[in-house]
Protein backbone atom coordinates (compact mmCIF):
# COMPACT_ATOMS: atom_id res chain seq x y z
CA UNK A 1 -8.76 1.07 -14.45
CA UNK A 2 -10.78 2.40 -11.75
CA UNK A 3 -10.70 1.26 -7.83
CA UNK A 4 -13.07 1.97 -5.18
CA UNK A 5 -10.90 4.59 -2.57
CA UNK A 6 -11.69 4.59 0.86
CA UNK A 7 -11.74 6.35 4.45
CA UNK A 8 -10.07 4.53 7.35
CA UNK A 9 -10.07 5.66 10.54
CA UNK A 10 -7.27 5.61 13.43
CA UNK A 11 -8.37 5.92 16.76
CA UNK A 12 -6.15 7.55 19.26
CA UNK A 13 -6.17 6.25 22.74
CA UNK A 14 -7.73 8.02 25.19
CA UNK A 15 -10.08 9.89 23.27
CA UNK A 16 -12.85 9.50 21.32
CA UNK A 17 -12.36 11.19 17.69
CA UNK A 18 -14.60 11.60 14.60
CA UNK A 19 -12.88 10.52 11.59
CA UNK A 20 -12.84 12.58 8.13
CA UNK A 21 -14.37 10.01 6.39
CA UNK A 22 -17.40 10.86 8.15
CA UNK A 23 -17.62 14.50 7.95
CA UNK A 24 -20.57 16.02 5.18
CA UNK A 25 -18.02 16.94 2.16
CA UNK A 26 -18.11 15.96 -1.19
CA UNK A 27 -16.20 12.03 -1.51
CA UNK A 28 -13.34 13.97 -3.36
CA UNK A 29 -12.79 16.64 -0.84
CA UNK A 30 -12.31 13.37 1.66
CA UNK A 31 -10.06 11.70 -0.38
CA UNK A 32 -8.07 14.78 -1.01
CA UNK A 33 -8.08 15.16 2.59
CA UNK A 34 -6.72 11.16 3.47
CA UNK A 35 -4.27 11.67 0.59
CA UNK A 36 -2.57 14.51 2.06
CA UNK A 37 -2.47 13.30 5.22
CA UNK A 38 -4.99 14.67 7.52
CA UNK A 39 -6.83 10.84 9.02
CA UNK A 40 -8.69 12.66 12.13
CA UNK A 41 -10.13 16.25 12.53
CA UNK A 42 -7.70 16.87 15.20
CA UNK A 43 -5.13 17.50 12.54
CA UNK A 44 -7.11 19.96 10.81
CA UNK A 45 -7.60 21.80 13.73
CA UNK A 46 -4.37 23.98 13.31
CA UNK A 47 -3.79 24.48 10.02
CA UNK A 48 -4.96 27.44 8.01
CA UNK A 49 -7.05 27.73 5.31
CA UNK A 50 -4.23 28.94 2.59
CA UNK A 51 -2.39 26.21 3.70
CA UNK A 52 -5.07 23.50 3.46
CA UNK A 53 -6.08 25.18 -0.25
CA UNK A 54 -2.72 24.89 -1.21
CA UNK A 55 -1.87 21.48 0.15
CA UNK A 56 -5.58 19.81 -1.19
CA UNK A 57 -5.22 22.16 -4.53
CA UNK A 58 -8.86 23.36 -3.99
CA UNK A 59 -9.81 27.42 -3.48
CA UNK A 60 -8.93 29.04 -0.20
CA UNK A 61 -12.93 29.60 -0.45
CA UNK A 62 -13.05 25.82 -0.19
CA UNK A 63 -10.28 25.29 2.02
CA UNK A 64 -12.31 27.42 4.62
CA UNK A 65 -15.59 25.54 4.19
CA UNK A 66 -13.97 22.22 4.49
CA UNK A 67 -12.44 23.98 8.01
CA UNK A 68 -15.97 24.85 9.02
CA UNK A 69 -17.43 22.01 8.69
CA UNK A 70 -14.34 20.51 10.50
CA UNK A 71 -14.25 22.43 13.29
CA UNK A 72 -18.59 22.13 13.89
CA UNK A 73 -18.01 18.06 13.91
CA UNK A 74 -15.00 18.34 15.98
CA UNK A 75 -17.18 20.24 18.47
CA UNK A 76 -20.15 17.93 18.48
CA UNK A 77 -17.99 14.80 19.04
CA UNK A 78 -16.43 16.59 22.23
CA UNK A 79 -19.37 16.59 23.64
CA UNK A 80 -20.39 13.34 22.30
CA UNK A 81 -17.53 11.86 23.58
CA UNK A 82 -18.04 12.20 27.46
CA UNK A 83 -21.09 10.70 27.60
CA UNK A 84 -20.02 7.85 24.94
CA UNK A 85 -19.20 4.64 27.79
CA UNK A 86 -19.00 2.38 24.61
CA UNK A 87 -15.25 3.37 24.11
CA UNK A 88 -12.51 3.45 27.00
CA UNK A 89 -9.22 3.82 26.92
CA UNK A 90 -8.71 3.84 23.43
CA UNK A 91 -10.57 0.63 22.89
CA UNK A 92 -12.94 0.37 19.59
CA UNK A 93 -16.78 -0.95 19.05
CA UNK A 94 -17.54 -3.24 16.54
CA UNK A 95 -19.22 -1.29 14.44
CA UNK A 96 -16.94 1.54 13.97
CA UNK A 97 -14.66 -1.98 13.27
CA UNK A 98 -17.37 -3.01 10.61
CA UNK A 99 -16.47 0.65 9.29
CA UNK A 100 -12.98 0.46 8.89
CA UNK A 101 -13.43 -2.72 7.22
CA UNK A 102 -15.77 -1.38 4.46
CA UNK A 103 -13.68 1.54 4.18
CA UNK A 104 -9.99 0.38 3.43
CA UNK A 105 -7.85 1.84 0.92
CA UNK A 106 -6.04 -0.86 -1.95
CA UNK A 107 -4.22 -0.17 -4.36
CA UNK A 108 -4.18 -1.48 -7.62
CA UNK A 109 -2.22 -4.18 -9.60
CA UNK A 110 -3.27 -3.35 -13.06
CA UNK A 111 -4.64 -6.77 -13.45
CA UNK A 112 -8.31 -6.89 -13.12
CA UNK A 113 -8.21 -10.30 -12.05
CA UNK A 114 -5.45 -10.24 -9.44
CA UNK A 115 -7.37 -7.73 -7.77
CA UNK A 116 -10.26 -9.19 -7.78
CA UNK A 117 -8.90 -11.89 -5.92
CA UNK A 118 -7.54 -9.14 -3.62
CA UNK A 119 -10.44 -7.47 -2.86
CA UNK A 120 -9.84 -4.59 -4.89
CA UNK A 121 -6.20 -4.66 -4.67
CA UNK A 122 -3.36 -4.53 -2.17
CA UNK A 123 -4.75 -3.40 1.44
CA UNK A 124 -3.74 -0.34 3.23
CA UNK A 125 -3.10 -0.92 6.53
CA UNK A 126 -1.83 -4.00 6.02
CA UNK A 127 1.33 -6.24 5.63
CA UNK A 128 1.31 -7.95 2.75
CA UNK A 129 3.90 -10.74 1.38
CA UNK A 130 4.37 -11.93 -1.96
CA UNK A 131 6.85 -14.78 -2.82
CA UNK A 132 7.61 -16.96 -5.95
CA UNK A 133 10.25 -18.63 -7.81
CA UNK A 134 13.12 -15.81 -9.99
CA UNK A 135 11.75 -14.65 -12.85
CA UNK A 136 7.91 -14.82 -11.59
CA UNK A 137 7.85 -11.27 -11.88
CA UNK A 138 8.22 -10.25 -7.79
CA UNK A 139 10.39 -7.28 -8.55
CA UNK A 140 8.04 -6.18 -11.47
CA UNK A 141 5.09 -6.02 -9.25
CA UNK A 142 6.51 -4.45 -6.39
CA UNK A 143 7.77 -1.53 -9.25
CA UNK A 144 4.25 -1.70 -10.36
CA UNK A 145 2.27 -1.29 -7.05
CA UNK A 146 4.99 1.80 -6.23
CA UNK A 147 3.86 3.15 -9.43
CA UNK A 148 0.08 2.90 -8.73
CA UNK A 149 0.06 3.85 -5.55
CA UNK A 150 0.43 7.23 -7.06
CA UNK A 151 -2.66 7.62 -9.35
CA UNK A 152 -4.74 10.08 -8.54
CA UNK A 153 -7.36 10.36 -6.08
CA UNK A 154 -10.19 12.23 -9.16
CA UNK A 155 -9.21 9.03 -11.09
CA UNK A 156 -9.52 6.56 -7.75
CA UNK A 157 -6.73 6.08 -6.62
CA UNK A 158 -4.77 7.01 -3.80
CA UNK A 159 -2.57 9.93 -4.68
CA UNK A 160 0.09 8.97 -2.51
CA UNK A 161 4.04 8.08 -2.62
CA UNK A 162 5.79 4.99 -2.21
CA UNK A 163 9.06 3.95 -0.27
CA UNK A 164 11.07 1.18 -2.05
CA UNK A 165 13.69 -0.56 0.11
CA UNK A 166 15.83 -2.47 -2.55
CA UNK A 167 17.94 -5.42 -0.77
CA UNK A 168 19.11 -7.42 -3.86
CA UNK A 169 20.13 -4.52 -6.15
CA UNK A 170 17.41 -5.94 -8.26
CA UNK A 171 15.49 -2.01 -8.95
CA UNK A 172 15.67 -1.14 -12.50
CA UNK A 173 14.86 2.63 -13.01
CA UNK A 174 14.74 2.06 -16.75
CA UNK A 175 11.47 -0.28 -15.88
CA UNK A 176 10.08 1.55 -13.55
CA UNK A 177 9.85 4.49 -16.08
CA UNK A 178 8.46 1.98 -18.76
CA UNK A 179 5.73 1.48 -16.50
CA UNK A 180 4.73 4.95 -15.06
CA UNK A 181 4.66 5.75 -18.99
CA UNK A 182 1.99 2.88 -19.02
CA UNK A 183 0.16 3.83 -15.96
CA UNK A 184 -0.48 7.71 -17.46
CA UNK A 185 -1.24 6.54 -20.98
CA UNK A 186 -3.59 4.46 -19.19
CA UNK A 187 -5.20 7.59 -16.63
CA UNK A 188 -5.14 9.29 -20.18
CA UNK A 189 -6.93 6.37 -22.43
CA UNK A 190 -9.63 6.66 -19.46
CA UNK A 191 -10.38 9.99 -19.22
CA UNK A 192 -11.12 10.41 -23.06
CA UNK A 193 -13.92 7.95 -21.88
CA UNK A 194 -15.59 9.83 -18.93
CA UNK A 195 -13.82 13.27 -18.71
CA UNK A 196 -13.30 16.39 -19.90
CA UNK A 197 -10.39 17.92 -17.68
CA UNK A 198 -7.44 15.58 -17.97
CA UNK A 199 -5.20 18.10 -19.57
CA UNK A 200 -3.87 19.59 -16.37
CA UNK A 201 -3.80 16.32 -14.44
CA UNK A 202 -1.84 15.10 -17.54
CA UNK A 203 0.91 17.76 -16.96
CA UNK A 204 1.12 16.95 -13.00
CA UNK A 205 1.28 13.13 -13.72
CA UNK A 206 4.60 12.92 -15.85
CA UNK A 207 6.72 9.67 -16.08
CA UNK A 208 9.39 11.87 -14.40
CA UNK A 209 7.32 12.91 -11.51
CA UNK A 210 6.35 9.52 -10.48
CA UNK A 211 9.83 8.71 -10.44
CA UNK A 212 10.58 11.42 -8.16
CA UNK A 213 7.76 10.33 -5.71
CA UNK A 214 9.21 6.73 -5.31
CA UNK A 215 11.70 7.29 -2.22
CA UNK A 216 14.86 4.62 -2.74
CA UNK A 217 16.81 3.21 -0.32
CA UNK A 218 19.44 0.66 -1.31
CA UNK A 219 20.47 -1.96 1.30
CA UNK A 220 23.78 -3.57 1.74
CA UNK A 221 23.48 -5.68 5.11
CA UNK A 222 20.66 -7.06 7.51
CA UNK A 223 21.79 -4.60 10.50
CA UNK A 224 21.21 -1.45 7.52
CA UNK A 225 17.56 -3.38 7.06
CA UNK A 226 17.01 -3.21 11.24
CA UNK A 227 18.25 0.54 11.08
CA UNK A 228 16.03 1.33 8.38
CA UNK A 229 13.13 -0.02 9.28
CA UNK A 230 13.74 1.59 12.92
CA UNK A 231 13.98 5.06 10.85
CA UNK A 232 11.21 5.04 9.00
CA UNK A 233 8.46 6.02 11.17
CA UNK A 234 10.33 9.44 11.32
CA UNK A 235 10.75 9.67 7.77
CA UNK A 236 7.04 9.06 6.98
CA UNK A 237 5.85 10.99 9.33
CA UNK A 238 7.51 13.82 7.40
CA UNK A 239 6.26 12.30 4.47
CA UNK A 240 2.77 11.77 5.26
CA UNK A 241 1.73 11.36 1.66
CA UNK A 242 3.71 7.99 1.46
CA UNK A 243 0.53 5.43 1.45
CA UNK A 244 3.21 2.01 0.22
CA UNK A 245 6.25 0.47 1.57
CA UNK A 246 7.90 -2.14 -0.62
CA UNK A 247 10.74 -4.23 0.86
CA UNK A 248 12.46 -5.66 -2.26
CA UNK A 249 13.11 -8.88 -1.01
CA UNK A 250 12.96 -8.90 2.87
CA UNK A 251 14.31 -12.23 2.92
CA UNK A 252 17.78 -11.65 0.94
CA UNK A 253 20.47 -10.27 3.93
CA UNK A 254 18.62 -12.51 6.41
CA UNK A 255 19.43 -15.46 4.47
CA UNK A 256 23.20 -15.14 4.03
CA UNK A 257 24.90 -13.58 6.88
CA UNK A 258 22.50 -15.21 9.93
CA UNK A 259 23.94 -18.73 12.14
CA UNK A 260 21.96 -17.98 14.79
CA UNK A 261 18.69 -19.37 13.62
CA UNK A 262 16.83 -18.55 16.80
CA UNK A 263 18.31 -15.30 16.59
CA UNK A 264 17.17 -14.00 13.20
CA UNK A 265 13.47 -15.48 14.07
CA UNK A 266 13.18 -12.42 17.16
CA UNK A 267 14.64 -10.24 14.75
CA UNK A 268 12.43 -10.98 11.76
CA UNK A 269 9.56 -10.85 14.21
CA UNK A 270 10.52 -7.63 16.32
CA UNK A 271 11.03 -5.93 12.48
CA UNK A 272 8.08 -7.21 11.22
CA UNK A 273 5.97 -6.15 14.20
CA UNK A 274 7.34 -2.38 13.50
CA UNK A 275 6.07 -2.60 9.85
CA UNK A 276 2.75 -3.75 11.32
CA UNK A 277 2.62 -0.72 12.86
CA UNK A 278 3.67 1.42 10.64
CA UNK A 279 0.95 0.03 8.67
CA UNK A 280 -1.41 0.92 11.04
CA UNK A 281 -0.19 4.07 12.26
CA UNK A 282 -0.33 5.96 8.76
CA UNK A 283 -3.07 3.74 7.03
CA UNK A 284 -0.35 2.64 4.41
CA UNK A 285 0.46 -0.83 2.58
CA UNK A 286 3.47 -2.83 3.12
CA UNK A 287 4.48 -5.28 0.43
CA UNK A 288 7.17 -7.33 1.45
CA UNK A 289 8.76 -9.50 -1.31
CA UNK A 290 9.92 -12.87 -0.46
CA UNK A 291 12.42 -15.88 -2.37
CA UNK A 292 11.71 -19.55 -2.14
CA UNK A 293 13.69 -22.75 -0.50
CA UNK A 294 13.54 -26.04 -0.37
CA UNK A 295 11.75 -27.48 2.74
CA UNK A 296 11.65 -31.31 3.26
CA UNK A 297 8.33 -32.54 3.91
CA UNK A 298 6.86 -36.25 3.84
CA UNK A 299 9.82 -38.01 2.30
CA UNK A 300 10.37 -35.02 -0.17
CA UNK A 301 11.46 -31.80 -1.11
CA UNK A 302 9.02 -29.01 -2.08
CA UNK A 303 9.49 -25.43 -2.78
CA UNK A 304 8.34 -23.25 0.04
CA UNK A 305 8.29 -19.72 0.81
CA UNK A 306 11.64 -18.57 2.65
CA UNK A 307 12.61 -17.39 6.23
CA UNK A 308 10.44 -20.72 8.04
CA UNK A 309 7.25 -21.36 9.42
CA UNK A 310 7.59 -18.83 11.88
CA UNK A 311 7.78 -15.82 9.68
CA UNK A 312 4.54 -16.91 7.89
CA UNK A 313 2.56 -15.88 10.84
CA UNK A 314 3.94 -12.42 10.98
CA UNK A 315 2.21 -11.43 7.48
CA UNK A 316 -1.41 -10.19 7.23
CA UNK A 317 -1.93 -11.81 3.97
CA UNK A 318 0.34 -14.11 1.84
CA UNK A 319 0.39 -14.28 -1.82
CA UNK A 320 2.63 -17.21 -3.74
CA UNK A 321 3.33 -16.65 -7.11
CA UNK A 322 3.81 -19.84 -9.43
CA UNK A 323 4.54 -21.17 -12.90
CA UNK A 324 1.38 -23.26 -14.55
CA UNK A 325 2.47 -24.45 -17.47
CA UNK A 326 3.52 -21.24 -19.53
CA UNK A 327 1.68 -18.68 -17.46
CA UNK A 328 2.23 -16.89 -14.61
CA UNK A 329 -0.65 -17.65 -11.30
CA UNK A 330 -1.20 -15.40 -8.10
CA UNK A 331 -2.62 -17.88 -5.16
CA UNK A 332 -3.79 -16.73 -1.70
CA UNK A 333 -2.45 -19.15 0.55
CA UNK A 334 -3.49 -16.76 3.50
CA UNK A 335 -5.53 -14.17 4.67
CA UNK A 336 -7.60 -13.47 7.68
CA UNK A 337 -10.54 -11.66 4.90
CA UNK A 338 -9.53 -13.13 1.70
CA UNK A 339 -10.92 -16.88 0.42
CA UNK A 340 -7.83 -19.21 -1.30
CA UNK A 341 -8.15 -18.44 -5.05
CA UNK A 342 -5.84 -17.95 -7.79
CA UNK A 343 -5.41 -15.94 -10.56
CA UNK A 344 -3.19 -15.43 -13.49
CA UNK A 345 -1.44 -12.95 -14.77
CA UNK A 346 0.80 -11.66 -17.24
CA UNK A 347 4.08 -9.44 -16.78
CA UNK A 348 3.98 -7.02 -20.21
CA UNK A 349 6.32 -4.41 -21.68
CA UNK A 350 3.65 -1.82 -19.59
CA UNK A 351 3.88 -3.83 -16.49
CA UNK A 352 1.53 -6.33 -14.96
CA UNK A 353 -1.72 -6.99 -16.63
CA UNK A 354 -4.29 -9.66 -17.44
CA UNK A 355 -3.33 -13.10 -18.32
CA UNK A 356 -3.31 -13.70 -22.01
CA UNK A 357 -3.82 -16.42 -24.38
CA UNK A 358 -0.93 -15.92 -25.97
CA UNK A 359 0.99 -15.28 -23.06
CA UNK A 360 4.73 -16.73 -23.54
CA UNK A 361 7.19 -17.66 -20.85
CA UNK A 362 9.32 -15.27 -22.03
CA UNK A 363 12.22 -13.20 -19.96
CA UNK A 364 11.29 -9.81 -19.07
CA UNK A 365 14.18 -6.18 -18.86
């Protein structure tokens, strides 16, 4: 299990900055870098080298050569900068576009082919929704992704944390461990294959400590949804290394206690823009889980994602999970990047993986 990690870049308005992912370090210095939160070489500019050693886990030795180098790019794009007529006000070329593109961050599904439908996986900096009938396996993959999001950066992934906003009361702990049992038995299975030096990433990635890194927030009421959404961009900015947000399902308070239909579309939209953001702002993935309805079209009634036509416009990409037959299929029914295809899948006692053969409909824990 092995992804492709990647550098974005976040461009501040105003001023013309060179990101990390193009300074003249070693690729695992700049993903240790992205994973603990440093996106531009501004923010390296005040911190110290013990500091950066002991945040990136490398020798102060290190620490003060990655600084270095830093602080020499830093310099050059200064002067770079005022003579640079390409860029004003903040605005962005298309190459350095082209860039961010080829650089984005995803995070694994543990199915080969779902991500390969993907792209590699769920998008950072992106808003993501994934919706299917109960029992699909919704809950299971947003427990999945929180999980992955946290494999290492020396292995490829992203090394981060995730934030899982639970509206349904539908989080099982017990599974969650199940499947960060899975994930490390997995890094481990790997590295007997192409390293030498898993032991001490072994005792860092416990079961337990990926448990710890998944921040829960349980949600009683649509206005508690608004007021945490509204809070978050304080809490991750004092949790920089959080790199997913899973909203578990966004659709479940806003389907019960709204009349007001024109209402709840502004604030769906106003609360989806802010996750947008978010996404943007930190270069982190938001998954938002979604239920299905019945929508009347043609003489009939069909199964259709929840919350209207509206809401599917709000998403970056939208994924539709469906029964064929007795297995489980991912479609892409939108995406501004991403062709329609579909994919199946299977949800296993160690989480989601491959589609199977034998793969039986059969209810999961």
């Amino acid at each position: 299990m092995r992804f492709v990690v990647f550098i974005g870049r976040q461009a501040e308005a105003r001023k013309l900055e060179m990101e990390i992912w193009r300074l003249p370090i070693s690729a695992s210095q700049r993903g240790k870098l992205i994973s603990a939160g440093y996106t531009s070489l501004s923010s390296l500019s005040s911190v110290s080298s013990s500091d950066l050693a002991r945040e990136l886990k490398v020798s102060e030795s290190e620490a003060l050569d990655i600084l270095k180098v830093a602080s020499h790019s830093h310099s050059k794009g200064s002067e770079m900068s005022s003579a640079n007529c390409s860029i004003v006000e903040g605005a962005q070329n298309a190459w350095d576009l082209l860039h961010e593109e080829e650089s984005l961050m995803h995070i694994t599904t543990s199915s080969a082919d779902l991500d390969n439908i993907l792209g590699g996986g769920i998008h950072c900096k992106e808003v993501t929704e994934i919706g299917g009938v109960p029992g699909i396996g919704k809950t299971q993959l947003g427990i999945q992704i929180a999980v992955n999001v946290q494999i290492p950066v020396d292995f490829g992934g992203l090394g981060g944390k995730a934030i899982y906003i639970d509206t349904e009361g539908s989080f099982m702990v017990e599974r969650a461990f199940q499947i960060a049992g899975a994930c490390t038995e997995d890094m481990s299975e790997y590295n007997r294959f192409l390293r030498k030096d898993f032991q001490a990433c072994k005792v860092r990635m416990q079961p337990k400590d990926m448990l710890e890194n998944i921040f829960y927030f349980r949600i009683c009421s649509y206005t508690e949804q608004i007021a945490l959404i509204n809070y978050l961009d304080k809490f991750i900015s004092e949790h920089k290394d959080v790199k997913v947000v899973v909203v578990d399902s966004v659709t479940f308070h806003f389907r019960q206690d709204f009349d007001d239909m024109a209402l709840r579309t502004r604030v769906l939209s106003g609360m989806a823009l802010k996750l947008m953001k978010l996404a943007k702002k930190y270069s982190l993935a938001v998954v938002l889980l979604n239920q299905v309805t019945t929508k009347h079209t043609e003489g009939s009634f069909q199964l259709a994602l929840a919350l209207g036509d509206s809401w599917s416009h709000t998403c970056t990409n939208r994924i539709v999970l469906y029964w064929n037959g007795n297995e489980r299929y991912a479609y892409i029914d939108k995406s501004p990047s991403l062709q329609s295809a579909s994919a199946a899948y299977s949800v296993t006692a160690r989480g989601i993986r491959n589609s199977s053969s034998s793969c039986k409909r059969i209810k999961m824990m």
